[in-house]
PDB file of N, CA and C in Angstrom:
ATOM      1  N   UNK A   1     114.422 135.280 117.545  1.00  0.00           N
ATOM      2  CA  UNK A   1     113.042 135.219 117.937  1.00  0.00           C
ATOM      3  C   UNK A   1     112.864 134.487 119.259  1.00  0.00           C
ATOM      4  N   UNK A   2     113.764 133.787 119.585  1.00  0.00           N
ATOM      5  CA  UNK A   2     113.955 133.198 121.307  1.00  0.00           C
ATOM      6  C   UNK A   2     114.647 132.041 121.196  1.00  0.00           C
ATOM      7  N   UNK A   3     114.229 131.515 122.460  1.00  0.00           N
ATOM      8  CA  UNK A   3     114.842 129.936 122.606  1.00  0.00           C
ATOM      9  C   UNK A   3     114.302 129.166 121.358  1.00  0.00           C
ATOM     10  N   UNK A   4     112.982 128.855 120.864  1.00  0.00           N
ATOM     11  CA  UNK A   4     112.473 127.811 119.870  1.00  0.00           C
ATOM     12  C   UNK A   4     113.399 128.108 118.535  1.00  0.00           C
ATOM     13  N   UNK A   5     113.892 129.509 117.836  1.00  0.00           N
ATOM     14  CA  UNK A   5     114.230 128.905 117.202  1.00  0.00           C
ATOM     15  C   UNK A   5     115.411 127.799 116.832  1.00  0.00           C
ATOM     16  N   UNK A   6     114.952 127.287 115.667  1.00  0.00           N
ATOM     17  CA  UNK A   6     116.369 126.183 115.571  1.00  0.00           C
ATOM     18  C   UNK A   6     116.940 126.416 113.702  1.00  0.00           C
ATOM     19  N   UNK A   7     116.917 127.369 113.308  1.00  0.00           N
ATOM     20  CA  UNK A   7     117.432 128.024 112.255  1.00  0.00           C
ATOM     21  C   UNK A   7     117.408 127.325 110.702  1.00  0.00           C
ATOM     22  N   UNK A   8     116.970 126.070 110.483  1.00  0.00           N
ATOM     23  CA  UNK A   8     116.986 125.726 109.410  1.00  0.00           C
ATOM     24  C   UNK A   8     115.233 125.345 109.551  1.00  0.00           C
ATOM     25  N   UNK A   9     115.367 125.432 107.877  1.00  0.00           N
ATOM     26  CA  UNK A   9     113.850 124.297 107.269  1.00  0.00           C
ATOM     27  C   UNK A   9     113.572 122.846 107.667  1.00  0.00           C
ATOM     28  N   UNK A  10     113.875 122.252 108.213  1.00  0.00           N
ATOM     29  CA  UNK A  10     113.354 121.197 108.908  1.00  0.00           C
ATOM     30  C   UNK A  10     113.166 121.259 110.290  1.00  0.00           C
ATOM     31  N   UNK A  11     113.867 121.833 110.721  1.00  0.00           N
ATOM     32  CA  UNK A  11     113.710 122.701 111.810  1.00  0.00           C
ATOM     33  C   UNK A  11     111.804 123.238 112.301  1.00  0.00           C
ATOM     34  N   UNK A  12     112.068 124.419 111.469  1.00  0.00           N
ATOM     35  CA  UNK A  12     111.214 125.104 111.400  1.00  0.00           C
ATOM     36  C   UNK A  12     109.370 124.241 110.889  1.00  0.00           C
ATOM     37  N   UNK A  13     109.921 123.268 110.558  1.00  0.00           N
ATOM     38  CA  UNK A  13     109.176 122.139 110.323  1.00  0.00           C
ATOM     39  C   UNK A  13     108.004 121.022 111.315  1.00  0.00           C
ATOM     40  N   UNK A  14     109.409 121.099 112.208  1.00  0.00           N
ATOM     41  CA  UNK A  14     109.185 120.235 113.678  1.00  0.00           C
ATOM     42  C   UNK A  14     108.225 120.853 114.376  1.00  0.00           C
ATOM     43  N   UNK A  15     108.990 122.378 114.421  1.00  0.00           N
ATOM     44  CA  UNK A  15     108.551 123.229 115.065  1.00  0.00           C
ATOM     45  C   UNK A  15     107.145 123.426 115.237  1.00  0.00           C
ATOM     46  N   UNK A  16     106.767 123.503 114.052  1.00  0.00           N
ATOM     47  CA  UNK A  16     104.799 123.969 113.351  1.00  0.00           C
ATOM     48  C   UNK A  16     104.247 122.113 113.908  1.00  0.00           C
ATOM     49  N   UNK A  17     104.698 121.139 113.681  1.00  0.00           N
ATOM     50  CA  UNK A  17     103.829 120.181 114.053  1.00  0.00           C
ATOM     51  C   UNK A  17     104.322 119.887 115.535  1.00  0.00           C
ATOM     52  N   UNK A  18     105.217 120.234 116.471  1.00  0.00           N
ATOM     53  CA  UNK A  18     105.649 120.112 117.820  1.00  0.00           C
ATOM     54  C   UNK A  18     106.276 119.148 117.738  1.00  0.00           C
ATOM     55  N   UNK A  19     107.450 119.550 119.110  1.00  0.00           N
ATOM     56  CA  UNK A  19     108.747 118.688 119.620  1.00  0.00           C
ATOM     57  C   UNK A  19     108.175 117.920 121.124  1.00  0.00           C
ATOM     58  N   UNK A  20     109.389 117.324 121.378  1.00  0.00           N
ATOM     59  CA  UNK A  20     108.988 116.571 122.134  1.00  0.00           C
ATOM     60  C   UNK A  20     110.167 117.755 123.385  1.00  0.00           C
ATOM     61  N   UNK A  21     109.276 117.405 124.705  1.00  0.00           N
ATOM     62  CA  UNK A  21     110.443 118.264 125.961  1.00  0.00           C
ATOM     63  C   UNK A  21     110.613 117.681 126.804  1.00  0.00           C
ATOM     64  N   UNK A  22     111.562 118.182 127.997  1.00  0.00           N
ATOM     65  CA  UNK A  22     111.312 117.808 129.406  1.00  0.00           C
ATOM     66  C   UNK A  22     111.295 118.748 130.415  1.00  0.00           C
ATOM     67  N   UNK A  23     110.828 118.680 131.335  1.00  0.00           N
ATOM     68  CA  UNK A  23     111.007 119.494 132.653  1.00  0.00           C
ATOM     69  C   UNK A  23     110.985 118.835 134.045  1.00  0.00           C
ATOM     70  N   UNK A  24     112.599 119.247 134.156  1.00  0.00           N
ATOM     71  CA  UNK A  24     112.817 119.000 135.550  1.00  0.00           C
ATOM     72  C   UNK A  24     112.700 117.173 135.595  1.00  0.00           C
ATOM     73  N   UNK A  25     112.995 117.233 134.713  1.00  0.00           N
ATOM     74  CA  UNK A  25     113.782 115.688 134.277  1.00  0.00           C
ATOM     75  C   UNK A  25     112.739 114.900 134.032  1.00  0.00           C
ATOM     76  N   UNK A  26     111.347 115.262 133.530  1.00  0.00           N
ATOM     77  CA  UNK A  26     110.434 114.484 133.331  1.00  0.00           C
ATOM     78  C   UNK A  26     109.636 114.918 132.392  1.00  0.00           C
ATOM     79  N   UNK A  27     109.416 114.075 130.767  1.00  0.00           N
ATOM     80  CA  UNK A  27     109.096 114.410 129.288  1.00  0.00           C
ATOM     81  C   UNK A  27     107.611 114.900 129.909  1.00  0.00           C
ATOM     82  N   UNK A  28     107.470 115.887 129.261  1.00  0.00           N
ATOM     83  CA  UNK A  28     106.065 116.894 129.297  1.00  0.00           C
ATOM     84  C   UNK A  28     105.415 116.135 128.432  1.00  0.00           C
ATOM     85  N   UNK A  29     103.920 116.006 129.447  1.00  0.00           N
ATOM     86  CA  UNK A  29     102.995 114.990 128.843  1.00  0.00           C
ATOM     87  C   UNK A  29     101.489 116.050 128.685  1.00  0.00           C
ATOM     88  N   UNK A  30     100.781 115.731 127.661  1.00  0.00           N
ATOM     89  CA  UNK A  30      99.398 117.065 128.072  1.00  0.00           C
ATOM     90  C   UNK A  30      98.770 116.840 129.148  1.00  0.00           C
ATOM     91  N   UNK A  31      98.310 117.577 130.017  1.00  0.00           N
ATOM     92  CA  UNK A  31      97.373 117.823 131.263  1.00  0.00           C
ATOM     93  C   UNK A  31      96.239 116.584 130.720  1.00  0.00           C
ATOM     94  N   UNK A  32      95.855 117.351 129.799  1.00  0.00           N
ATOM     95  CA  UNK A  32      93.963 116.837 128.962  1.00  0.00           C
ATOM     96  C   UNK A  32      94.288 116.070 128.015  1.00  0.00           C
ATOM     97  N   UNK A  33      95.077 115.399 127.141  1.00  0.00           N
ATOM     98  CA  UNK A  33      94.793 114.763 126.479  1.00  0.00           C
ATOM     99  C   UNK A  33      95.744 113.371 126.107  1.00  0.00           C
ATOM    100  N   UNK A  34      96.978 113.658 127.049  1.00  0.00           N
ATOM    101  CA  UNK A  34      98.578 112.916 127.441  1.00  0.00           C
ATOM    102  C   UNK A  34      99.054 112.926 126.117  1.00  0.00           C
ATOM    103  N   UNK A  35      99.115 114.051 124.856  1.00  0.00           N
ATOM    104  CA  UNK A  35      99.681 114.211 123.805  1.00  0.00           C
ATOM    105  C   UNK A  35     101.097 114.657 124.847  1.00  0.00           C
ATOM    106  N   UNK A  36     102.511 114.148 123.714  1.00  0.00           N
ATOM    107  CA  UNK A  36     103.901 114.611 124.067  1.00  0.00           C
ATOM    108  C   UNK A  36     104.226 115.446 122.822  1.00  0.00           C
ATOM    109  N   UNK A  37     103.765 116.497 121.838  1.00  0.00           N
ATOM    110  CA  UNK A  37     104.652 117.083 121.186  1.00  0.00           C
ATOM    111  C   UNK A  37     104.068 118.142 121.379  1.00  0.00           C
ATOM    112  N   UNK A  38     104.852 119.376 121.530  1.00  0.00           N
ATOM    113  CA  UNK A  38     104.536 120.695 122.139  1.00  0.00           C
ATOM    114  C   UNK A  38     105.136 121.935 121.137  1.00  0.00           C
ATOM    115  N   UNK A  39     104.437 122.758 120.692  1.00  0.00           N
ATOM    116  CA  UNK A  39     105.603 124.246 120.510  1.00  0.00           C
ATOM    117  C   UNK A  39     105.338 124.796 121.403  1.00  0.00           C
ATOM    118  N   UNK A  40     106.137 125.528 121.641  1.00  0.00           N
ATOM    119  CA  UNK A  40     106.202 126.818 122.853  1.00  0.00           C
ATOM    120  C   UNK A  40     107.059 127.956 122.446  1.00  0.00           C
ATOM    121  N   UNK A  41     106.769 129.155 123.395  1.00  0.00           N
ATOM    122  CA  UNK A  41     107.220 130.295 123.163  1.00  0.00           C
ATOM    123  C   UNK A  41     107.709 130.873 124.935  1.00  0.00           C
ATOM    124  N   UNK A  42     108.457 131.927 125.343  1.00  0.00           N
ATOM    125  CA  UNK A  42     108.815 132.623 126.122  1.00  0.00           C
ATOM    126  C   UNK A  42     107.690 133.743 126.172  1.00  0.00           C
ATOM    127  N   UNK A  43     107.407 133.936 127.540  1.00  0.00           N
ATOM    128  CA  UNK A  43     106.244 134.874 127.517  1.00  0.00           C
ATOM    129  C   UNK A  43     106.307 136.115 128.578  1.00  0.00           C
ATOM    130  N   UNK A  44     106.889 137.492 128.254  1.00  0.00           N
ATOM    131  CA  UNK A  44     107.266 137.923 129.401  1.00  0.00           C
ATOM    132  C   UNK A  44     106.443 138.396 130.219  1.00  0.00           C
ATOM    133  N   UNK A  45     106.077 138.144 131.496  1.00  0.00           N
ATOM    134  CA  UNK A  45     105.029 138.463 133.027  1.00  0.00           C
ATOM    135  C   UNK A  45     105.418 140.019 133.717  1.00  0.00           C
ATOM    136  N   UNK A  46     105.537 141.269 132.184  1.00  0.00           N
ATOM    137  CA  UNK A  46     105.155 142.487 132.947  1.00  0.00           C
ATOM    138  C   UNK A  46     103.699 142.670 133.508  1.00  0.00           C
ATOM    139  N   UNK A  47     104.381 143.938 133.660  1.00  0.00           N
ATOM    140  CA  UNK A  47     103.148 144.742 133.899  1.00  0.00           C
ATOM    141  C   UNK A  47     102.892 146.093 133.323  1.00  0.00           C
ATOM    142  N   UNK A  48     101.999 146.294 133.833  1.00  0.00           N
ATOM    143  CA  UNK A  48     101.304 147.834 132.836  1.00  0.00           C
ATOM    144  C   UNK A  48     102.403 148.827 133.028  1.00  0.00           C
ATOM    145  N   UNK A  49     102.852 148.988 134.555  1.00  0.00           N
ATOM    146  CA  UNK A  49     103.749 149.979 134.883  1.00  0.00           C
ATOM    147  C   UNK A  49     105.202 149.814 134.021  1.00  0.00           C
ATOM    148  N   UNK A  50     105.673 148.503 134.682  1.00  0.00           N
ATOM    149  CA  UNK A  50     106.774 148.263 133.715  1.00  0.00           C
ATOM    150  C   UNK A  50     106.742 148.182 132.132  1.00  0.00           C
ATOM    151  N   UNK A  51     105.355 148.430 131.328  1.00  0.00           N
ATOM    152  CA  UNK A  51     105.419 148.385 130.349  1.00  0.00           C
ATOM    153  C   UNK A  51     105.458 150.363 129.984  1.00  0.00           C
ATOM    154  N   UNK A  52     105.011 150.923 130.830  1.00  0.00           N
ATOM    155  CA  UNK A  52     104.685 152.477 131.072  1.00  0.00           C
ATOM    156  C   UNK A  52     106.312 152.833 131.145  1.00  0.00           C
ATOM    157  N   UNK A  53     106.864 152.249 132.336  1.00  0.00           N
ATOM    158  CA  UNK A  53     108.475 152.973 131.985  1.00  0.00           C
ATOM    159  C   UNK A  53     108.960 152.073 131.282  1.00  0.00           C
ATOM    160  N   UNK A  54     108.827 151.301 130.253  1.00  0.00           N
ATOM    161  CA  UNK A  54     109.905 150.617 129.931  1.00  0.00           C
ATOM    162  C   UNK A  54     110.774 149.981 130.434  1.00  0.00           C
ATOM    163  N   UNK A  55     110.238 149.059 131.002  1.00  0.00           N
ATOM    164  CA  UNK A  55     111.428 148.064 131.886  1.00  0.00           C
ATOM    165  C   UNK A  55     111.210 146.805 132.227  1.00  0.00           C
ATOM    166  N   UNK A  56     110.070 146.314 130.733  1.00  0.00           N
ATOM    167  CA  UNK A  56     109.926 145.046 130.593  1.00  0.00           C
ATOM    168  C   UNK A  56     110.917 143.908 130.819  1.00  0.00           C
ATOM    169  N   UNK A  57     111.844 144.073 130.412  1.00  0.00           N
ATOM    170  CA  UNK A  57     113.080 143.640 130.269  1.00  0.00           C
ATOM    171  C   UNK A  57     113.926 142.938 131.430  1.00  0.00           C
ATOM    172  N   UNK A  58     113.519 143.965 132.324  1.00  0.00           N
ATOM    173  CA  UNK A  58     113.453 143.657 133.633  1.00  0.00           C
ATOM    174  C   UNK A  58     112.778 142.052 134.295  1.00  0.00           C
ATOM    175  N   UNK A  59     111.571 142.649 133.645  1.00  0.00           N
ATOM    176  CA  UNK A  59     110.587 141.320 134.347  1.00  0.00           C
ATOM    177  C   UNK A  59     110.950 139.847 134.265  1.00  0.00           C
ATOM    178  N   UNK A  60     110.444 138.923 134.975  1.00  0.00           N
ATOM    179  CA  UNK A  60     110.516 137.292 134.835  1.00  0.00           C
ATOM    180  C   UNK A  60     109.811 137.390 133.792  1.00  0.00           C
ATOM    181  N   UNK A  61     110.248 136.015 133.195  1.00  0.00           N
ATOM    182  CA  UNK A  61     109.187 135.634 131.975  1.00  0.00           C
ATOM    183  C   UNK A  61     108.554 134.272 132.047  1.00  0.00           C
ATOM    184  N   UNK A  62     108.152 133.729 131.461  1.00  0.00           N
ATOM    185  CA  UNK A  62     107.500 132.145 131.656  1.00  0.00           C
ATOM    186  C   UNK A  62     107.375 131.891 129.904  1.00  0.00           C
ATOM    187  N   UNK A  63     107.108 130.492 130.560  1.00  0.00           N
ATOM    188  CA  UNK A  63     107.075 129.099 129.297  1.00  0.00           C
ATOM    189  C   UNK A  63     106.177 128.784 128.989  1.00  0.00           C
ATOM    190  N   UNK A  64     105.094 129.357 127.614  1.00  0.00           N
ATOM    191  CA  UNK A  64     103.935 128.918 127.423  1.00  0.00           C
ATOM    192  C   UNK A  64     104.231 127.602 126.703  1.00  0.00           C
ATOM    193  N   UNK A  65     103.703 126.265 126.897  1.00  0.00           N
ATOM    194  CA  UNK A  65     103.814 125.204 125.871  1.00  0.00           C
ATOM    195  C   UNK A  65     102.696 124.725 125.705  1.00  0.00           C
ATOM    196  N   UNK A  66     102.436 124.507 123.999  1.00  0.00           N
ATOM    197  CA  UNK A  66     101.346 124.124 123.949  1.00  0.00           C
ATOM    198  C   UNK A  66     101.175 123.244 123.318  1.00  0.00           C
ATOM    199  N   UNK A  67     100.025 122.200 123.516  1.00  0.00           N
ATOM    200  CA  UNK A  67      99.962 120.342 122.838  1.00  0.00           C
ATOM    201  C   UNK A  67      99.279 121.005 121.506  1.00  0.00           C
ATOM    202  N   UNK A  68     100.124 120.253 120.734  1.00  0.00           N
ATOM    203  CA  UNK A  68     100.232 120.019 119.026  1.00  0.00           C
ATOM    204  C   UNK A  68      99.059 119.126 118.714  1.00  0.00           C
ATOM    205  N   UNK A  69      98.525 118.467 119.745  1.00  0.00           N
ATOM    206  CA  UNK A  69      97.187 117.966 119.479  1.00  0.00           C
ATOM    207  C   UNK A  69      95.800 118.649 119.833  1.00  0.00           C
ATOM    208  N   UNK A  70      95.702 118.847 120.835  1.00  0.00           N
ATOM    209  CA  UNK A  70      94.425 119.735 121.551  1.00  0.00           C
ATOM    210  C   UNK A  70      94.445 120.826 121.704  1.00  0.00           C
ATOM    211  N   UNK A  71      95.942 121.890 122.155  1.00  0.00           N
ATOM    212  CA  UNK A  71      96.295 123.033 121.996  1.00  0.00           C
ATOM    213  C   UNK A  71      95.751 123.531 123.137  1.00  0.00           C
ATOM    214  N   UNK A  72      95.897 122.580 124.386  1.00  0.00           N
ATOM    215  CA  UNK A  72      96.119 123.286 125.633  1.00  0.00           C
ATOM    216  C   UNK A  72      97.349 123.264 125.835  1.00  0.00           C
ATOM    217  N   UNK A  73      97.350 124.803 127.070  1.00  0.00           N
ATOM    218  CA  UNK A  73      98.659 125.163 127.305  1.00  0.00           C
ATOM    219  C   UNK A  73      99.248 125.106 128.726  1.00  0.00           C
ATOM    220  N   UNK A  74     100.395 124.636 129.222  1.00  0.00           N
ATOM    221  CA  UNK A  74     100.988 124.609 130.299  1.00  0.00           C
ATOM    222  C   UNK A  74     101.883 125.608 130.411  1.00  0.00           C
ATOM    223  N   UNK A  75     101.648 126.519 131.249  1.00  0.00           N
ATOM    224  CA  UNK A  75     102.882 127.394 131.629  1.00  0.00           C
ATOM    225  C   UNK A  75     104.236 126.974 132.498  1.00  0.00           C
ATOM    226  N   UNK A  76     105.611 127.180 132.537  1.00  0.00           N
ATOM    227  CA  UNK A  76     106.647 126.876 133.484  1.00  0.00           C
ATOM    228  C   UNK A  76     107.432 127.972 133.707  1.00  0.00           C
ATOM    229  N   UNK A  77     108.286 128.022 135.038  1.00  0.00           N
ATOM    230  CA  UNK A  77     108.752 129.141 135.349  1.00  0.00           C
ATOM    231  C   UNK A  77     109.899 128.813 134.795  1.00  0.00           C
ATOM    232  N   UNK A  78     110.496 127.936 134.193  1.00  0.00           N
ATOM    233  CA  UNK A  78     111.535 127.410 133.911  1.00  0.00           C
ATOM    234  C   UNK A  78     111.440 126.814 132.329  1.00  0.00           C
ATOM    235  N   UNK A  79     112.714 127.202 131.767  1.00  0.00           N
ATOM    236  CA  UNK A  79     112.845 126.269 130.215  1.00  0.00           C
ATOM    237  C   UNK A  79     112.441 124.978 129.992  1.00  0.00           C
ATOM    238  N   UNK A  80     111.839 124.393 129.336  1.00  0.00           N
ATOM    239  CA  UNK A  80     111.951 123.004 128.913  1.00  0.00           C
ATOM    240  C   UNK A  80     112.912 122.554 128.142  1.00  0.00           C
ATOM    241  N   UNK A  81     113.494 121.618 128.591  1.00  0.00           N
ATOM    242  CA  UNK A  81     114.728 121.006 127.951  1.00  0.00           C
ATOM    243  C   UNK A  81     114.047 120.336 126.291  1.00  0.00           C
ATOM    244  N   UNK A  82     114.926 120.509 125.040  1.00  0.00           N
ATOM    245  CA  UNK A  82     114.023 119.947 124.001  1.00  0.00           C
ATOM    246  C   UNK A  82     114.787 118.424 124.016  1.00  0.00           C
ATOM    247  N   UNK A  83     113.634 117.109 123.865  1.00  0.00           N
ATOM    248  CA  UNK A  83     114.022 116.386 123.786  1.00  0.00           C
ATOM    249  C   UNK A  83     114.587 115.803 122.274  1.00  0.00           C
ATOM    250  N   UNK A  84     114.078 116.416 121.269  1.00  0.00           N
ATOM    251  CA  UNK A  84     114.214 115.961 119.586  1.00  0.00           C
ATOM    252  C   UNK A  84     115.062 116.895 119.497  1.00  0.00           C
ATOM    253  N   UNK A  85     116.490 116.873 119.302  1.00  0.00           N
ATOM    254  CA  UNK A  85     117.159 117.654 118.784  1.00  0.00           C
ATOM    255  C   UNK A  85     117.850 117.335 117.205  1.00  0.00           C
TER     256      UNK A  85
END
């Protein structure tokens, strides 16, 4: 299912109440509310065409993460490193 999962029940646990990350060497803090625990997902940045021929696959994708408290979201062009492993 992507990068988030982490394959067991406690896991999957963390997951639903949010982890802690970093990016670019600095723990992701919320924009709006300075909550640090986040889930996120991979989000791929086609388009109509590339979705028309099939060649999503192709496309860049991005990093939706979102605060486990307020449930705003920060996008990155880049992975977040998970800090709770």
């Amino acid at each position: 299912m992507g990068w988030f999962d982490g394959g067991d029940e406690q896991d999957e646990r963390a997951d639903a109440v949010g982890r802690r990350y970093a990016v670019a060497g600095r723990q992701l803090r919320c924009a709006h509310c300075g909550g640090e625990q986040f889930t996120g997902r991979e989000v791929p940045l086609g388009s109509r065409t590339s979705t028309m021929l099939d060649t999503e696959w192709l496309a860049a994708g991005a990093f939706a993460m979102t605060c486990a408290t307020c449930r705003a979201i920060q996008w990155f062009a880049v992975q977040p490193e998970r800090l709770d492993a």
